[in-house]
N, C-alpha and C. Protein backbone atom coordinates (compact mmCIF):
# COMPACT_ATOMS: atom_id res chain seq x y z
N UNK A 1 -34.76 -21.95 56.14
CA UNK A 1 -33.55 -21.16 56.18
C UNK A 1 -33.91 -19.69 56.33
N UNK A 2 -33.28 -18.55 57.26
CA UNK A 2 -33.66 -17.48 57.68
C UNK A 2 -32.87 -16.49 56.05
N UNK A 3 -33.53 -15.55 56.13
CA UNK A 3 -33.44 -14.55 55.03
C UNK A 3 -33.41 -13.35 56.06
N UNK A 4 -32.39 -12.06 55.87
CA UNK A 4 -32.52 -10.75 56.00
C UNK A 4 -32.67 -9.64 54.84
N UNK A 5 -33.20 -8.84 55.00
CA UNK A 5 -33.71 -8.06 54.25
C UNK A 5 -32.36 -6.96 54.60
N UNK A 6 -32.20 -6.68 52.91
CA UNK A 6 -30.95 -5.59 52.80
C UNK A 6 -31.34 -4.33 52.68
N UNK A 7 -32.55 -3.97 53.43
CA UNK A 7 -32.98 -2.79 53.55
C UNK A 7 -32.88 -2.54 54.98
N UNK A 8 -34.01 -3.03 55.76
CA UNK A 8 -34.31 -2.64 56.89
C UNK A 8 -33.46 -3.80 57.94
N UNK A 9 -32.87 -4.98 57.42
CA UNK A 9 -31.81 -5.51 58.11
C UNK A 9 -32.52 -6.77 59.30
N UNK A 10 -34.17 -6.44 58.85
CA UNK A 10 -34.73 -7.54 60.08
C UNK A 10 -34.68 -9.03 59.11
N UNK A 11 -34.37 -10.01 60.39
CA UNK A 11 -34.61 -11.32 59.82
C UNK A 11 -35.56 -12.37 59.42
N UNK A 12 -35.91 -12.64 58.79
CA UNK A 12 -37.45 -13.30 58.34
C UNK A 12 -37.14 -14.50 58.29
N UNK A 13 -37.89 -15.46 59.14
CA UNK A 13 -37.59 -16.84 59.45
C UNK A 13 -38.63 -17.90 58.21
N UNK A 14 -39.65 -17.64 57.94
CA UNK A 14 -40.57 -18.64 57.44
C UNK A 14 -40.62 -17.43 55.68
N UNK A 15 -40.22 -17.65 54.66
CA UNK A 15 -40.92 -16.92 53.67
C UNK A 15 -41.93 -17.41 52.71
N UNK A 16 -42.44 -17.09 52.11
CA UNK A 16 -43.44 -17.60 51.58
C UNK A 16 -42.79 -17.38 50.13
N UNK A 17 -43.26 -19.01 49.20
CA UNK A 17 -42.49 -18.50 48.05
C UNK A 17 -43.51 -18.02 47.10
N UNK A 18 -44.60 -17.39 47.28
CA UNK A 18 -45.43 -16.73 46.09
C UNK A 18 -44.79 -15.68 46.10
N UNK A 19 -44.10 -14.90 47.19
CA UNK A 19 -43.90 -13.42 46.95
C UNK A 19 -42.71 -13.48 47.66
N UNK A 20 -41.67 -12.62 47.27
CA UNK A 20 -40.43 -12.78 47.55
C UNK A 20 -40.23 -11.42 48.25
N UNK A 21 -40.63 -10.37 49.18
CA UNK A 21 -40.85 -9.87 49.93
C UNK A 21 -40.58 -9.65 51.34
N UNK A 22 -39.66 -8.81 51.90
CA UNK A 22 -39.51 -8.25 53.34
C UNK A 22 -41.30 -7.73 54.02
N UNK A 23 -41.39 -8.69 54.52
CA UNK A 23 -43.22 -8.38 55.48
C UNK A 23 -43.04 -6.59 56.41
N UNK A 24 -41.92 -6.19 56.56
CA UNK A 24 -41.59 -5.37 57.40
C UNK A 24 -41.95 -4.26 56.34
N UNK A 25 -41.04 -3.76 55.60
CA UNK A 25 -40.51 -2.75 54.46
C UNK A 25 -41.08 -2.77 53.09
N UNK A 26 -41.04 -4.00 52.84
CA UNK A 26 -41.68 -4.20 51.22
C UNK A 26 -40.49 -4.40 50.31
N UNK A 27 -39.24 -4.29 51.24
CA UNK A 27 -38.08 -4.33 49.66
C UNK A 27 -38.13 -5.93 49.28
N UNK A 28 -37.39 -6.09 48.15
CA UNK A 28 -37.24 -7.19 47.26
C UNK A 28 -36.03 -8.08 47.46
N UNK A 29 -35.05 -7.20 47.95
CA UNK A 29 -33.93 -7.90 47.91
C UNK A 29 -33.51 -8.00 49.12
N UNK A 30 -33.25 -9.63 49.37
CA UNK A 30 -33.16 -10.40 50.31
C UNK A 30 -32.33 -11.23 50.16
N UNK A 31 -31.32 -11.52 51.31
CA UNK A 31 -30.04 -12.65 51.43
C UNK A 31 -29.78 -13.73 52.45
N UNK A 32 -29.38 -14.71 51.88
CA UNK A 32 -29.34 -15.93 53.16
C UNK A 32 -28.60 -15.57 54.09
N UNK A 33 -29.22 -15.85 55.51
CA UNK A 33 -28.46 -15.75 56.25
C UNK A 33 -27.49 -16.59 56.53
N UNK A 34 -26.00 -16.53 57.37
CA UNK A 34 -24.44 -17.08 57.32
C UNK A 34 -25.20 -17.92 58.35
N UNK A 35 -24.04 -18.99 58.32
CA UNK A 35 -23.99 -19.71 59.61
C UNK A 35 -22.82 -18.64 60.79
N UNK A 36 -23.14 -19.12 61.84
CA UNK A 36 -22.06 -18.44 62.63
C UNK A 36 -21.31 -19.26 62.88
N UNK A 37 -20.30 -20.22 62.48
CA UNK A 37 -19.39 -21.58 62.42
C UNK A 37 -18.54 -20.46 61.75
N UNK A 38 -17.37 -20.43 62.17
CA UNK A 38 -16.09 -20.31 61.39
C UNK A 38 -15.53 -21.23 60.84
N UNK A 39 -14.85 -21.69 59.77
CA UNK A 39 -14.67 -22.86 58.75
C UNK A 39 -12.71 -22.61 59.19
N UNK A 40 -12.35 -23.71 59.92
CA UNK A 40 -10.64 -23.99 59.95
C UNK A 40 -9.81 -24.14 58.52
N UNK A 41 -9.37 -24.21 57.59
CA UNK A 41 -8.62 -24.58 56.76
C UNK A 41 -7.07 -24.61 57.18
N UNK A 42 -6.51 -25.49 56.63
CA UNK A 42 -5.16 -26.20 56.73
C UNK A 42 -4.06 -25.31 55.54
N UNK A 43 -3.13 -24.42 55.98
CA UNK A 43 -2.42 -24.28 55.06
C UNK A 43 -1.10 -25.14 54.98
């Protein structure tokens, strides 16, 4: 599952889980990336 980094905004495809780390920047905090599917709901 791809991760972007909420710093520098690049996407990191493979992470490694010893270190939880942007390879680019060094920041820490990192978020899953969305699907691009829009979800229909029925009202």
């Amino acid at each position: 599952m791809p991760y972007i980094c909420m710093y520098c905004g690049k996407e990191i495809k493979n992470l490694e889980r010893s270190t939880v780390r942007c390879p680019y920047c060094g920041y820490r905090v990192l978020a899953k990336k969305r699907s691009s599917l829009a979800k229909e709901v029925k009202s």
